[in-house]
C-alpha atoms as a PDB file:
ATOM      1  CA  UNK A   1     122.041  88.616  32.495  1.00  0.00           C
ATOM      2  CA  UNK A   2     125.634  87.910  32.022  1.00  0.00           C
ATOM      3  CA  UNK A   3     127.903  89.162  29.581  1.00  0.00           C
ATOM      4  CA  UNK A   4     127.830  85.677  28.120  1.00  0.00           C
ATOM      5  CA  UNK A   5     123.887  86.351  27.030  1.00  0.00           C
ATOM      6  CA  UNK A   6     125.426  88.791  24.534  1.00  0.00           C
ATOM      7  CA  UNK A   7     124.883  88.268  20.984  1.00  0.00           C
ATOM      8  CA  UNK A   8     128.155  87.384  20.319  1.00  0.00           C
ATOM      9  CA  UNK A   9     128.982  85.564  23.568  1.00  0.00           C
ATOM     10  CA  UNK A  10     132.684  84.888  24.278  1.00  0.00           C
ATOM     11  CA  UNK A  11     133.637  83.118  21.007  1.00  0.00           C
ATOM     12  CA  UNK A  12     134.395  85.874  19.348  1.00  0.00           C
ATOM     13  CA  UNK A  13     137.188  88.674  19.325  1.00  0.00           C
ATOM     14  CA  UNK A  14     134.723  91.994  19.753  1.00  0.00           C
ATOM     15  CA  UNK A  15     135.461  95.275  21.678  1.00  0.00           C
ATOM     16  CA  UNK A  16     132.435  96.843  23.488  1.00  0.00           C
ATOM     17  CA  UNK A  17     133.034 100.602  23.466  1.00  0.00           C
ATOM     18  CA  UNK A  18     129.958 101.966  24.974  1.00  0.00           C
ATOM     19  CA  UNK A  19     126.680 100.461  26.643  1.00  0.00           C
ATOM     20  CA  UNK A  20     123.014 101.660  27.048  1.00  0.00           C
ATOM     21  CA  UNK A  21     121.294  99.919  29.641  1.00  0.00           C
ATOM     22  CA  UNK A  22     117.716 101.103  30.007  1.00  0.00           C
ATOM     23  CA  UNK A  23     115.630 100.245  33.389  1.00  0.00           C
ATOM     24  CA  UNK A  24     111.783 100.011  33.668  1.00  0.00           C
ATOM     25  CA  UNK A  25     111.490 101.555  37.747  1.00  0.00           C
ATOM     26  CA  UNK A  26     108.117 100.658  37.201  1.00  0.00           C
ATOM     27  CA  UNK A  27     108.290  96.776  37.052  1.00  0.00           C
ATOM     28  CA  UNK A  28     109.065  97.012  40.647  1.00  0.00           C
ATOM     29  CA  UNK A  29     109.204  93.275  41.054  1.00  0.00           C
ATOM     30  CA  UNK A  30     112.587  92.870  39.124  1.00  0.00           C
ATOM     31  CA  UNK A  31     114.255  96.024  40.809  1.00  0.00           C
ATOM     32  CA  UNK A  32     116.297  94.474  42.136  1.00  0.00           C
ATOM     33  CA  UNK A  33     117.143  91.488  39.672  1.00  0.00           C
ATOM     34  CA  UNK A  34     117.970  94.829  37.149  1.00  0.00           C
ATOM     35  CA  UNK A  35     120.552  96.101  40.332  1.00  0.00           C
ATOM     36  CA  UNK A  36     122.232  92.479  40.476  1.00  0.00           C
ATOM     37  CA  UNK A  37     122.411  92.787  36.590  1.00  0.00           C
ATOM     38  CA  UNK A  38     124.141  96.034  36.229  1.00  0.00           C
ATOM     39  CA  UNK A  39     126.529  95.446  38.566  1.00  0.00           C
ATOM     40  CA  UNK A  40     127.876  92.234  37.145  1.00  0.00           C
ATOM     41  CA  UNK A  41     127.889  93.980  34.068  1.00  0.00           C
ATOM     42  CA  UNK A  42     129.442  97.216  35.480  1.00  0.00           C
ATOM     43  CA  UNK A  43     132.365  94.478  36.765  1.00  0.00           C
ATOM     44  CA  UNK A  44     132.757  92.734  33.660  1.00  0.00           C
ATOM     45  CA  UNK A  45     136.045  92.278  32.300  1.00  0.00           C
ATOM     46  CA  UNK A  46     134.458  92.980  28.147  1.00  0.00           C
ATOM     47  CA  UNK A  47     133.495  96.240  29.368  1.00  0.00           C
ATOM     48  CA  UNK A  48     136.546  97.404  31.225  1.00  0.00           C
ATOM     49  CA  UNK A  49     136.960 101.105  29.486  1.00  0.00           C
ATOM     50  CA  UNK A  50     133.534 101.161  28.225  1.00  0.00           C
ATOM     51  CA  UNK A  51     131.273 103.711  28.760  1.00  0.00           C
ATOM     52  CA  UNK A  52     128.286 102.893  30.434  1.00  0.00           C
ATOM     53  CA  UNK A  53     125.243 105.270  30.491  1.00  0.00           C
ATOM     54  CA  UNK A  54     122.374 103.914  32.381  1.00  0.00           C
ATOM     55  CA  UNK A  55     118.492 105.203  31.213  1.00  0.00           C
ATOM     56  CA  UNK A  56     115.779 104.801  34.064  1.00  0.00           C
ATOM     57  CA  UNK A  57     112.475 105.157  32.890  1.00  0.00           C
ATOM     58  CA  UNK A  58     109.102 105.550  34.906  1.00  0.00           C
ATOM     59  CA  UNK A  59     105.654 105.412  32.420  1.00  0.00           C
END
């Protein structure tokens, strides 16, 4: 995922103020796709000042 992937993509003047990103730990195949993807996100420039809260959830 890139920031580019959101609905909105870079076209458009938006401010992001906060972020939920929710993580299945049980698909343990994509672990560490999820890890690659949160910390591109957690660099971002479109979510500099944000506030990220991160939800990891084990069924």
């Amino acid at each position: 995922m890139s920031i580019s992937t959101f609905p909105f993509g870079k076209g458009f003047a938006i401010t992001i103020l906060a972020l939920i990103f929710v993580v299945d730990c049980g698909d343990y195949d994509r672990i560490y796709e999820v890890r690659d993807a949160i910390h591109r996100i957690l660099r971002s420039v479109e979510l500099r000042g944000a506030r990220v809260l991160i939800l990891a959830n084990k069924q």
